[in-house]
C-alpha atoms as a PDB file:
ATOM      1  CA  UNK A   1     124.733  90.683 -23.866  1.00  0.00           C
ATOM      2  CA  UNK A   2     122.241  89.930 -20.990  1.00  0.00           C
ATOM      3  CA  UNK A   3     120.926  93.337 -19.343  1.00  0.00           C
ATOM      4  CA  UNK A   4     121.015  94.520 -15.130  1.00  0.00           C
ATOM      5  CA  UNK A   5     117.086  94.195 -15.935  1.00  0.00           C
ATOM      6  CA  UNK A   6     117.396  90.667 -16.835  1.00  0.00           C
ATOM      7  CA  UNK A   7     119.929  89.490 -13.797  1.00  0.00           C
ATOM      8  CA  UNK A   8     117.912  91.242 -11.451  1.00  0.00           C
ATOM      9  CA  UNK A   9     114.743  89.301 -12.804  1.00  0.00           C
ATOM     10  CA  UNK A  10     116.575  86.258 -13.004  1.00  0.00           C
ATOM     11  CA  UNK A  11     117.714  86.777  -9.226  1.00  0.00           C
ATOM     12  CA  UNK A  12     114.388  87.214  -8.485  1.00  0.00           C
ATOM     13  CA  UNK A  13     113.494  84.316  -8.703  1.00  0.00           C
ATOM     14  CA  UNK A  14     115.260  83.283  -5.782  1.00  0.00           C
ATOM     15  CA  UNK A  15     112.088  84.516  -3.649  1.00  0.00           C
ATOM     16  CA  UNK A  16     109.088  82.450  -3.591  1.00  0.00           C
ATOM     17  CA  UNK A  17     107.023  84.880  -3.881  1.00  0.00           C
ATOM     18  CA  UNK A  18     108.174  85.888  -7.117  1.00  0.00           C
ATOM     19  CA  UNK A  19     108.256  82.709  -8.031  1.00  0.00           C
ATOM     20  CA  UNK A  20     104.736  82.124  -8.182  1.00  0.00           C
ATOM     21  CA  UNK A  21     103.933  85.035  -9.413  1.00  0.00           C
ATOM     22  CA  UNK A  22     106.057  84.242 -12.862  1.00  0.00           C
ATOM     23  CA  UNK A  23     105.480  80.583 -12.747  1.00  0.00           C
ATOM     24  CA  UNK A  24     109.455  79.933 -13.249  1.00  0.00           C
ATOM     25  CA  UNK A  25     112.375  78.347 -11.398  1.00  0.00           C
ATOM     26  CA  UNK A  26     115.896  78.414 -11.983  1.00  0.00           C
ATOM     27  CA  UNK A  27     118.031  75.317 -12.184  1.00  0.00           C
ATOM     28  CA  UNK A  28     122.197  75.592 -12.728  1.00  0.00           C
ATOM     29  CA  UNK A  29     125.161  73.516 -13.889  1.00  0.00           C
ATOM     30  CA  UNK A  30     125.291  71.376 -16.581  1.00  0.00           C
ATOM     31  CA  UNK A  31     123.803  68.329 -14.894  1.00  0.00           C
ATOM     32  CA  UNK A  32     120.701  69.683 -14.059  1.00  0.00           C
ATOM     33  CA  UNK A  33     120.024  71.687 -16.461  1.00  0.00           C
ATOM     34  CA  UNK A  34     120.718  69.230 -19.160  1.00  0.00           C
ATOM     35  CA  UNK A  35     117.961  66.404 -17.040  1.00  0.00           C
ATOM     36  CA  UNK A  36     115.754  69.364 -16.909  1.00  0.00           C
ATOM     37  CA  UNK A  37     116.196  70.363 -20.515  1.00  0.00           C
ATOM     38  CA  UNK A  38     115.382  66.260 -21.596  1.00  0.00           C
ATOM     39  CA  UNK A  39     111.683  66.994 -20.148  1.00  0.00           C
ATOM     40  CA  UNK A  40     111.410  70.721 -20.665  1.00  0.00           C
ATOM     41  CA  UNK A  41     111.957  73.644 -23.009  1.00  0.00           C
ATOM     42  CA  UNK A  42     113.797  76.272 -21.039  1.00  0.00           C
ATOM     43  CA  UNK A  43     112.775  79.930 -21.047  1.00  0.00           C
ATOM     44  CA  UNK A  44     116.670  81.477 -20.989  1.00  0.00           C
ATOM     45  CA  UNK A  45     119.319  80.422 -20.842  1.00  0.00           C
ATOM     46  CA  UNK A  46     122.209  81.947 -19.476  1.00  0.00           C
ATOM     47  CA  UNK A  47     125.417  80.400 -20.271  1.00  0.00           C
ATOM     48  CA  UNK A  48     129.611  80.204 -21.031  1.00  0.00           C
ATOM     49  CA  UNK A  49     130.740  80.016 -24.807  1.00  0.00           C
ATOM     50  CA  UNK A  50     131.745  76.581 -24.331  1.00  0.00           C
ATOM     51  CA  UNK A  51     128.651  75.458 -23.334  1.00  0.00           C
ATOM     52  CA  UNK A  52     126.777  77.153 -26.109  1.00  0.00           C
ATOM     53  CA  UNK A  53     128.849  75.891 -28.607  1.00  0.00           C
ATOM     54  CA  UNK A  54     128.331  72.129 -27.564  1.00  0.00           C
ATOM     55  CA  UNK A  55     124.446  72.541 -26.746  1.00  0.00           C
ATOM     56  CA  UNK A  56     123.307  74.913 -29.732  1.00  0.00           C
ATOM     57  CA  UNK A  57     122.136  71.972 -31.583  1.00  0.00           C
ATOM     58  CA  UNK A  58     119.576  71.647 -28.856  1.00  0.00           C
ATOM     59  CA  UNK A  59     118.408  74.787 -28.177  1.00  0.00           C
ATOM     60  CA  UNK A  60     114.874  75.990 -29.284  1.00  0.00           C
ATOM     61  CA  UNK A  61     114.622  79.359 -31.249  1.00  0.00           C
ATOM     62  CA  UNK A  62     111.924  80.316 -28.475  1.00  0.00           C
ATOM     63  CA  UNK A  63     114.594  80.298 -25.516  1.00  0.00           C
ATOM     64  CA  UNK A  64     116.188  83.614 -25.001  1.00  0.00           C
ATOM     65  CA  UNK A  65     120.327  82.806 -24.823  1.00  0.00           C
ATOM     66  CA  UNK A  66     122.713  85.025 -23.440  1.00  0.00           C
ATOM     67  CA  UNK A  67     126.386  84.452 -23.732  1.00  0.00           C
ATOM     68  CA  UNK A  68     128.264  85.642 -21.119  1.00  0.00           C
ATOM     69  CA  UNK A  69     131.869  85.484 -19.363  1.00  0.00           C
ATOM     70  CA  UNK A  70     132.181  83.876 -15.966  1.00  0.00           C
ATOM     71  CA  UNK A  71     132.313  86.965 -14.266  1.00  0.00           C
ATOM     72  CA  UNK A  72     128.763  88.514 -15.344  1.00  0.00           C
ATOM     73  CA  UNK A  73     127.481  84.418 -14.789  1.00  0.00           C
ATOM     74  CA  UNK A  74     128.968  84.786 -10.805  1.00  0.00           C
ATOM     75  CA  UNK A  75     126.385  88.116 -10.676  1.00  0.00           C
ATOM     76  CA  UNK A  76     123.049  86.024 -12.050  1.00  0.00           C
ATOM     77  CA  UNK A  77     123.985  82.740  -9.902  1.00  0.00           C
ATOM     78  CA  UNK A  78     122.700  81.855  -6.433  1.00  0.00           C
ATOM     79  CA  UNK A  79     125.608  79.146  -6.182  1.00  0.00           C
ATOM     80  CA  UNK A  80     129.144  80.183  -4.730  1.00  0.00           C
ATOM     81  CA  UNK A  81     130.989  78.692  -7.435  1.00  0.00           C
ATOM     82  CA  UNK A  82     128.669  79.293 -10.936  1.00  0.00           C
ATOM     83  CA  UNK A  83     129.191  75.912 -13.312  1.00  0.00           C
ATOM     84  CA  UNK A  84     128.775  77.102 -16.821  1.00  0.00           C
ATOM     85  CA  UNK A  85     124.958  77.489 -17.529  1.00  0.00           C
ATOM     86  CA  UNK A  86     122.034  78.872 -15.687  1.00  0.00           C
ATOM     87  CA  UNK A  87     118.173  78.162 -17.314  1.00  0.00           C
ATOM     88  CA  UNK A  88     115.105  79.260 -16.485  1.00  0.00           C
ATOM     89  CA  UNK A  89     112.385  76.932 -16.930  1.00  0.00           C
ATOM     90  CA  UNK A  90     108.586  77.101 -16.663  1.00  0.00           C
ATOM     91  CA  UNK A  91     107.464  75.349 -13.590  1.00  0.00           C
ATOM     92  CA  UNK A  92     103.914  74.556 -15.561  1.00  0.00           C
ATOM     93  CA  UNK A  93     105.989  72.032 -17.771  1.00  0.00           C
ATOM     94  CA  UNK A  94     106.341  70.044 -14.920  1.00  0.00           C
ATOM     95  CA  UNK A  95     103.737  69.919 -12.536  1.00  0.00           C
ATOM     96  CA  UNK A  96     102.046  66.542 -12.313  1.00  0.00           C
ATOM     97  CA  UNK A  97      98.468  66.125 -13.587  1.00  0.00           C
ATOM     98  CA  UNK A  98      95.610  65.367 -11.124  1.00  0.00           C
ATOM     99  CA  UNK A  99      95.418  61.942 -11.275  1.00  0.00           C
ATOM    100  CA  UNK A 100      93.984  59.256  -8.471  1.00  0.00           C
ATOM    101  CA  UNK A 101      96.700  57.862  -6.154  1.00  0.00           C
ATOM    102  CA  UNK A 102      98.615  54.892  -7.714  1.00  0.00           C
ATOM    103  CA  UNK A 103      97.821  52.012  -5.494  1.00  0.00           C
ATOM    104  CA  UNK A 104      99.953  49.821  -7.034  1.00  0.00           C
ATOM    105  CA  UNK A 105     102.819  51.435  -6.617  1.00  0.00           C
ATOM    106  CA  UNK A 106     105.334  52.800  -3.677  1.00  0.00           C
ATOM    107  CA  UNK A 107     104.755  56.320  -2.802  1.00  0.00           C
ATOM    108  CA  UNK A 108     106.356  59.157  -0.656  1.00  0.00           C
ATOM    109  CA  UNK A 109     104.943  61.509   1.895  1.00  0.00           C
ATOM    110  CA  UNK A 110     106.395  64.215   3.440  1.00  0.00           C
ATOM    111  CA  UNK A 111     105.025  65.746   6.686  1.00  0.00           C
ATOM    112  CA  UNK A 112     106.634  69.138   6.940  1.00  0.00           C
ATOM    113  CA  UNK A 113     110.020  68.656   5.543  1.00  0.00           C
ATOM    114  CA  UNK A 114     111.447  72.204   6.054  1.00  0.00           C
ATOM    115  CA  UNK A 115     115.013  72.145   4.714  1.00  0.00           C
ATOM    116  CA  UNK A 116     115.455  72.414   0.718  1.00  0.00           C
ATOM    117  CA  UNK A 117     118.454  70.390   0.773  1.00  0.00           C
ATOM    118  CA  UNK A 118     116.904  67.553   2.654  1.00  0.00           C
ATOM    119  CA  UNK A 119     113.879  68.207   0.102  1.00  0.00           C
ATOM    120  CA  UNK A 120     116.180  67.664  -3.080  1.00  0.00           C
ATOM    121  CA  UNK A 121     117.711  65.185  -1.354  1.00  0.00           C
ATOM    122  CA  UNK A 122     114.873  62.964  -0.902  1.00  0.00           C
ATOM    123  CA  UNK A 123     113.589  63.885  -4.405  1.00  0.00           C
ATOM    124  CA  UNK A 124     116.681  62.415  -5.574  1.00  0.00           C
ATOM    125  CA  UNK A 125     116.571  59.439  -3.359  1.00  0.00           C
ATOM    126  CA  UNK A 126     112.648  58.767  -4.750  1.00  0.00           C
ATOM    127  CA  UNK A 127     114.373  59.086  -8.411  1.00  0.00           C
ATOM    128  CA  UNK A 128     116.552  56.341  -7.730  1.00  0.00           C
ATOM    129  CA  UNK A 129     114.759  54.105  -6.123  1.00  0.00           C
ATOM    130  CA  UNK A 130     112.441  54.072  -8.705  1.00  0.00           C
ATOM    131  CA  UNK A 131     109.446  56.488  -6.803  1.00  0.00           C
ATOM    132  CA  UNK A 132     107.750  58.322  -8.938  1.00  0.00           C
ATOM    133  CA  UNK A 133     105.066  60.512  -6.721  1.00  0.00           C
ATOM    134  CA  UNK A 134     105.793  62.022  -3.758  1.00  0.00           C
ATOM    135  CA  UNK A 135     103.189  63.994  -1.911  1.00  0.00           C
ATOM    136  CA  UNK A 136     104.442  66.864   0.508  1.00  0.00           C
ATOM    137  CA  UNK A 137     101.878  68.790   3.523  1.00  0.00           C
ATOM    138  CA  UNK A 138     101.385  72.230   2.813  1.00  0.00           C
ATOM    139  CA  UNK A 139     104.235  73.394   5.208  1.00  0.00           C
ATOM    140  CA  UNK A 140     106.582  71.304   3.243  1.00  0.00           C
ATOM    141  CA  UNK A 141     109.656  73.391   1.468  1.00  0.00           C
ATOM    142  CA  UNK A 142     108.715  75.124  -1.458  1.00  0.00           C
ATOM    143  CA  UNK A 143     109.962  72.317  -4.563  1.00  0.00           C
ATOM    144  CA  UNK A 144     110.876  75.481  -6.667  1.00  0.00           C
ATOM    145  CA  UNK A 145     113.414  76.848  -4.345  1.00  0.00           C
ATOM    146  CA  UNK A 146     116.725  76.949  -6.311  1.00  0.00           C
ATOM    147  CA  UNK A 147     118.383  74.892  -3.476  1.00  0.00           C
ATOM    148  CA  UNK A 148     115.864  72.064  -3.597  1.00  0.00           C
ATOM    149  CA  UNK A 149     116.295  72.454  -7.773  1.00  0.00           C
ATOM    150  CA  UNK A 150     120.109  71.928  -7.392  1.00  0.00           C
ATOM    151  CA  UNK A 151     119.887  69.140  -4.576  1.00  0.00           C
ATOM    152  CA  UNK A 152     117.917  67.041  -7.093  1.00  0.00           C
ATOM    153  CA  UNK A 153     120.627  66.770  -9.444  1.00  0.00           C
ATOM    154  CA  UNK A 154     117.912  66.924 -11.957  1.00  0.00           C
ATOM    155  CA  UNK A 155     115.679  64.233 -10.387  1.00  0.00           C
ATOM    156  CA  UNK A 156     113.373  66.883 -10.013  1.00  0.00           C
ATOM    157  CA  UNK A 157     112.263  66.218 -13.936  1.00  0.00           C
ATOM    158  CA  UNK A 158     111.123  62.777 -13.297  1.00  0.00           C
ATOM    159  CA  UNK A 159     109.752  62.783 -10.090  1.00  0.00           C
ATOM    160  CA  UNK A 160     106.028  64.231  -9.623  1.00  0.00           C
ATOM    161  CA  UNK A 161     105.749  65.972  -6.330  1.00  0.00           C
ATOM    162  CA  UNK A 162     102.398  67.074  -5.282  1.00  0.00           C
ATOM    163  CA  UNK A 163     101.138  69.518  -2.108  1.00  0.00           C
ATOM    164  CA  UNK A 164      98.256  68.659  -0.593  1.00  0.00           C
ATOM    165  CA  UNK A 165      97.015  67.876   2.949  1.00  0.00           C
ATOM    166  CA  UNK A 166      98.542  64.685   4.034  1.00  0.00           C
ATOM    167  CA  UNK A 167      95.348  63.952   6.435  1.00  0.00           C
ATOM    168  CA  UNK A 168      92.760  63.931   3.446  1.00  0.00           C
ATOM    169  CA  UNK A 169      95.131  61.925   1.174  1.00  0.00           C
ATOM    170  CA  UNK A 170      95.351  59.101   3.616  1.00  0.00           C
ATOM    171  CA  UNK A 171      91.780  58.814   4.744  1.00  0.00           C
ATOM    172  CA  UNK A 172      91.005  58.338   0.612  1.00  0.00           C
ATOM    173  CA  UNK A 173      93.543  55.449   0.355  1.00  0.00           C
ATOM    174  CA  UNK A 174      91.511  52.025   0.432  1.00  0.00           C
ATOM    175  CA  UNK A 175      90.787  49.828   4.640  1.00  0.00           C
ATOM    176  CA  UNK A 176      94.174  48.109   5.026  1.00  0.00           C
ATOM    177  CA  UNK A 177      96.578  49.987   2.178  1.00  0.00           C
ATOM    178  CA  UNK A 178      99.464  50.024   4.210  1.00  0.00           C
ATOM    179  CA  UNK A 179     100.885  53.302   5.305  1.00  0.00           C
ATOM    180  CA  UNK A 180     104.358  53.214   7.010  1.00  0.00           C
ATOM    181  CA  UNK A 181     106.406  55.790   8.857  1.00  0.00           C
ATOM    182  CA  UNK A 182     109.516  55.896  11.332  1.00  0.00           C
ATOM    183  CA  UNK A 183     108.498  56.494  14.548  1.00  0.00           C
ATOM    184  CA  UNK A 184     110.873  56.209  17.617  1.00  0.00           C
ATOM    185  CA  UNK A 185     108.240  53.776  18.828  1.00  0.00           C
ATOM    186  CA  UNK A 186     108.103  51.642  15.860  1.00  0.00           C
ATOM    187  CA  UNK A 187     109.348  48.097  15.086  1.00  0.00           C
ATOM    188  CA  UNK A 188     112.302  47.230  13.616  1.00  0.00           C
ATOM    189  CA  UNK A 189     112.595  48.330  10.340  1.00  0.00           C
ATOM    190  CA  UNK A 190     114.497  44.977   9.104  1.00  0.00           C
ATOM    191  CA  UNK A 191     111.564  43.291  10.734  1.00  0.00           C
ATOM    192  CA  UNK A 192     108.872  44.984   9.005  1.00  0.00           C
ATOM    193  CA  UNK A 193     106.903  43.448   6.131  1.00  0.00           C
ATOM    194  CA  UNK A 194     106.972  45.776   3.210  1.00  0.00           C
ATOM    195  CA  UNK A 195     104.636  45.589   0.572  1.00  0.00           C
ATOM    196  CA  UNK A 196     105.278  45.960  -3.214  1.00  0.00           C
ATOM    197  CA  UNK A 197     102.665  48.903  -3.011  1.00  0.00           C
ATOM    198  CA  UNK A 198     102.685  51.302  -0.157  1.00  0.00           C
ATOM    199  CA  UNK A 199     103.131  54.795   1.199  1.00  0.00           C
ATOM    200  CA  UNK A 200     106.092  56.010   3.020  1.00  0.00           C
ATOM    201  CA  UNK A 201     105.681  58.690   5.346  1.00  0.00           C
ATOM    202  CA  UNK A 202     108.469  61.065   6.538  1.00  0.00           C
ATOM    203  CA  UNK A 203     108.524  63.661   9.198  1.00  0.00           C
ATOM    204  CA  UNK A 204     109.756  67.028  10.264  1.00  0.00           C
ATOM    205  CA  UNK A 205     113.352  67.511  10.676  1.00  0.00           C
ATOM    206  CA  UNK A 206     112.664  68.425  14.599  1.00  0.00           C
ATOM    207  CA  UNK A 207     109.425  66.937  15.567  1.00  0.00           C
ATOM    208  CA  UNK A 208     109.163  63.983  13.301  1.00  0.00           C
ATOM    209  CA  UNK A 209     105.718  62.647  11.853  1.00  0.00           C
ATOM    210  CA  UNK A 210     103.227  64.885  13.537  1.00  0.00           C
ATOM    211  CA  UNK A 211     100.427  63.153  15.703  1.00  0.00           C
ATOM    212  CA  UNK A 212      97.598  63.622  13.737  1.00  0.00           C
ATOM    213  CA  UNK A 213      99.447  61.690  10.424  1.00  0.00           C
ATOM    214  CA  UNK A 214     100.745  59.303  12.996  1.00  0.00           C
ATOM    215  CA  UNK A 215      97.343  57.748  14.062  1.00  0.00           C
ATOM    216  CA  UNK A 216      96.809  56.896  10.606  1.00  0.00           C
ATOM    217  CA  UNK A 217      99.913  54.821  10.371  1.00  0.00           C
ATOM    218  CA  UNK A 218      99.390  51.094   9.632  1.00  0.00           C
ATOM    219  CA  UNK A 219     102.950  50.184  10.239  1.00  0.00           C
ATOM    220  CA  UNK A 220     105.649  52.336  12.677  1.00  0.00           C
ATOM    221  CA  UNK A 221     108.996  51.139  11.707  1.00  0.00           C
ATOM    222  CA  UNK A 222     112.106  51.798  13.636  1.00  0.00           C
ATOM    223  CA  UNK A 223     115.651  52.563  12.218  1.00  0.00           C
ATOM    224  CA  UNK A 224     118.019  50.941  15.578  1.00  0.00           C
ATOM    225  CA  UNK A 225     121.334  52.264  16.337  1.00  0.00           C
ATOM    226  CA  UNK A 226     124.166  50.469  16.607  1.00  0.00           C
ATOM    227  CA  UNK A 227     125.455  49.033  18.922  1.00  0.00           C
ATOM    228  CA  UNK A 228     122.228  48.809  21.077  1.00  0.00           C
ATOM    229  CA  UNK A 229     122.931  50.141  24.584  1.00  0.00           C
ATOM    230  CA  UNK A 230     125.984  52.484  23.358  1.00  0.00           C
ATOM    231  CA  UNK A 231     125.242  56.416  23.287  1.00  0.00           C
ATOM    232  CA  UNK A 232     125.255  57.571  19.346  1.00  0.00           C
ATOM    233  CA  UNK A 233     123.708  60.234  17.219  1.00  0.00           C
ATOM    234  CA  UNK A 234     120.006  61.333  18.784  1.00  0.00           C
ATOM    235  CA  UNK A 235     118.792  60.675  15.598  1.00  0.00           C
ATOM    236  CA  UNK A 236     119.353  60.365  11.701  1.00  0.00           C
ATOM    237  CA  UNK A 237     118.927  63.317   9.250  1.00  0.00           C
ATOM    238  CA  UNK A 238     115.449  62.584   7.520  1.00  0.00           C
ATOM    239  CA  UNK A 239     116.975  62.406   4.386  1.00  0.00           C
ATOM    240  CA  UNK A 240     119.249  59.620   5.344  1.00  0.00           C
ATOM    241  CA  UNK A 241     116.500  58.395   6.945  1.00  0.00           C
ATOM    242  CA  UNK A 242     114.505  57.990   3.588  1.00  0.00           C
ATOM    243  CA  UNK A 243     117.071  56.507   1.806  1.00  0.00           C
ATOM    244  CA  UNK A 244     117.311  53.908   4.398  1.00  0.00           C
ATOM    245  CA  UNK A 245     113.698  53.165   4.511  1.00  0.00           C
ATOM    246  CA  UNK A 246     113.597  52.798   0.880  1.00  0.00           C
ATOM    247  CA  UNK A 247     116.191  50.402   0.499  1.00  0.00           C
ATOM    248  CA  UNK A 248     114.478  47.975   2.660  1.00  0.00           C
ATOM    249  CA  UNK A 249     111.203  48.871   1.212  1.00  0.00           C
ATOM    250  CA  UNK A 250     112.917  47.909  -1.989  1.00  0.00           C
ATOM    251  CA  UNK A 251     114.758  44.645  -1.044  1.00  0.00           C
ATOM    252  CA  UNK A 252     111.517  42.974   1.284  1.00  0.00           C
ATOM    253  CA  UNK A 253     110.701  39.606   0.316  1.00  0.00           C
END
């Protein structure tokens, strides 16, 4: 039986704050916490019968389990509609070492991406398109948030995401390594010559790429609107965005 000490620590966790403090996030549903659980031990798990009794097997003696009906799950969950299992997992277990920027491969950048959904989102999007580092300004969402957890769909455990100031990474990546973002300015995007290797920068959902990232652009890149000359959207939600841009990243020539 899990404890009104325990919920209200687990629900703490909700707050950033707290979060860093305890070094833990939360991650729910089966999904994600089954990606998660590939990569990491969690630290409780919270959970239905039937998902006990088909995951005991897996389950390390060090993670506290509590069984519990759906009812008491609804009062530890941040989600509207609980899905069987809520874990707790150490966020140590899955921050990325401080190695030297990959230049051989295609990175992300995010330049103050405020909205955890669009954060997961992207993390996702990096997952599948085979990105595995994406670096985020300081002002960038907190990774940790349960929202961005759950809008990973469990991405979030193979996908390193770093914080750091976007200005000094770029001005350390070798003359010439070429450093794209969409700007309303830019070129066509399915005119642009991507690279194998590469960084990707995205903006702020409101102001885009700010200016001082945006000098340091080697390529601005434009996604057009169709059908030119028609009134449509004012712009694309930066997650779509992302996807977009790595697709064509993926499929240049």
């Amino acid at each position: 039986m899990i404890s009104k000490a325990k919920i209200k620590f687990i629900r703490s966790l909700e707050q950033k704050k707290y979060r860093r403090t305890e070094r833990l996030f939360v991650a729910e549903g089966p999904k994600v916490v089954s990606d998660i659980m590939k990569v990491v031990t969690p630290v409780i798990v919270v959970a239905t019968s039937d998902w006990i009794n088909s995951h005991r097997n897996s389950l390390p003696d060090a993670t506290e389990l509590y069984e519990v009906d759906h009812d008491t799950l609804c009062k530890v969950s941040f989600l509207q509609h609980p899905q069987h299992v809520i874990a707790v997992f150490s966020q140590d277990s899955l921050v990325p070492s401080q190695v030297p920027f990959d230049t051989r491969a295609l990175s992300l950048a995010l330049d103050g991406v405020q909205d955890p959904g669009n954060l997961g989102t992207i993390i996702r999007i990096a997952d599948w398109f085979g990105i595995k580092n994406i670096y985020c300004s300081l002002d960038t969402a907190d990774v940790w948030n349960p929202k961005v957890v759950q809008a990973t769909m469990g991405s979030i455990a193979r996908v390193a995401v770093r914080y750091q100031p976007l200005t000094e990474l770029l001005d350390t990546l070798p003359p010439g390594f070429p450093i794209y973002g969409t700007m309303l300015d830019g070129d066509d995007i399915s005119e642009t010559k991507f690279n194998s290797c590469g960084i990707i920068v995205m903006g702020n959902e409101g102001n885009g790429i700010s200016p001082e990232i945006a000098r340091r652009l080697t390529h601005r890149v434009l996604i057009p609107n169709f059908p030119k000359g028609e009134p449509t959207a004012d712009s694309l939600n930066v997650a779509i965005a992302t996807a977009i841009t790595c697709f064509v990243a993926r499929n240049a020539k």
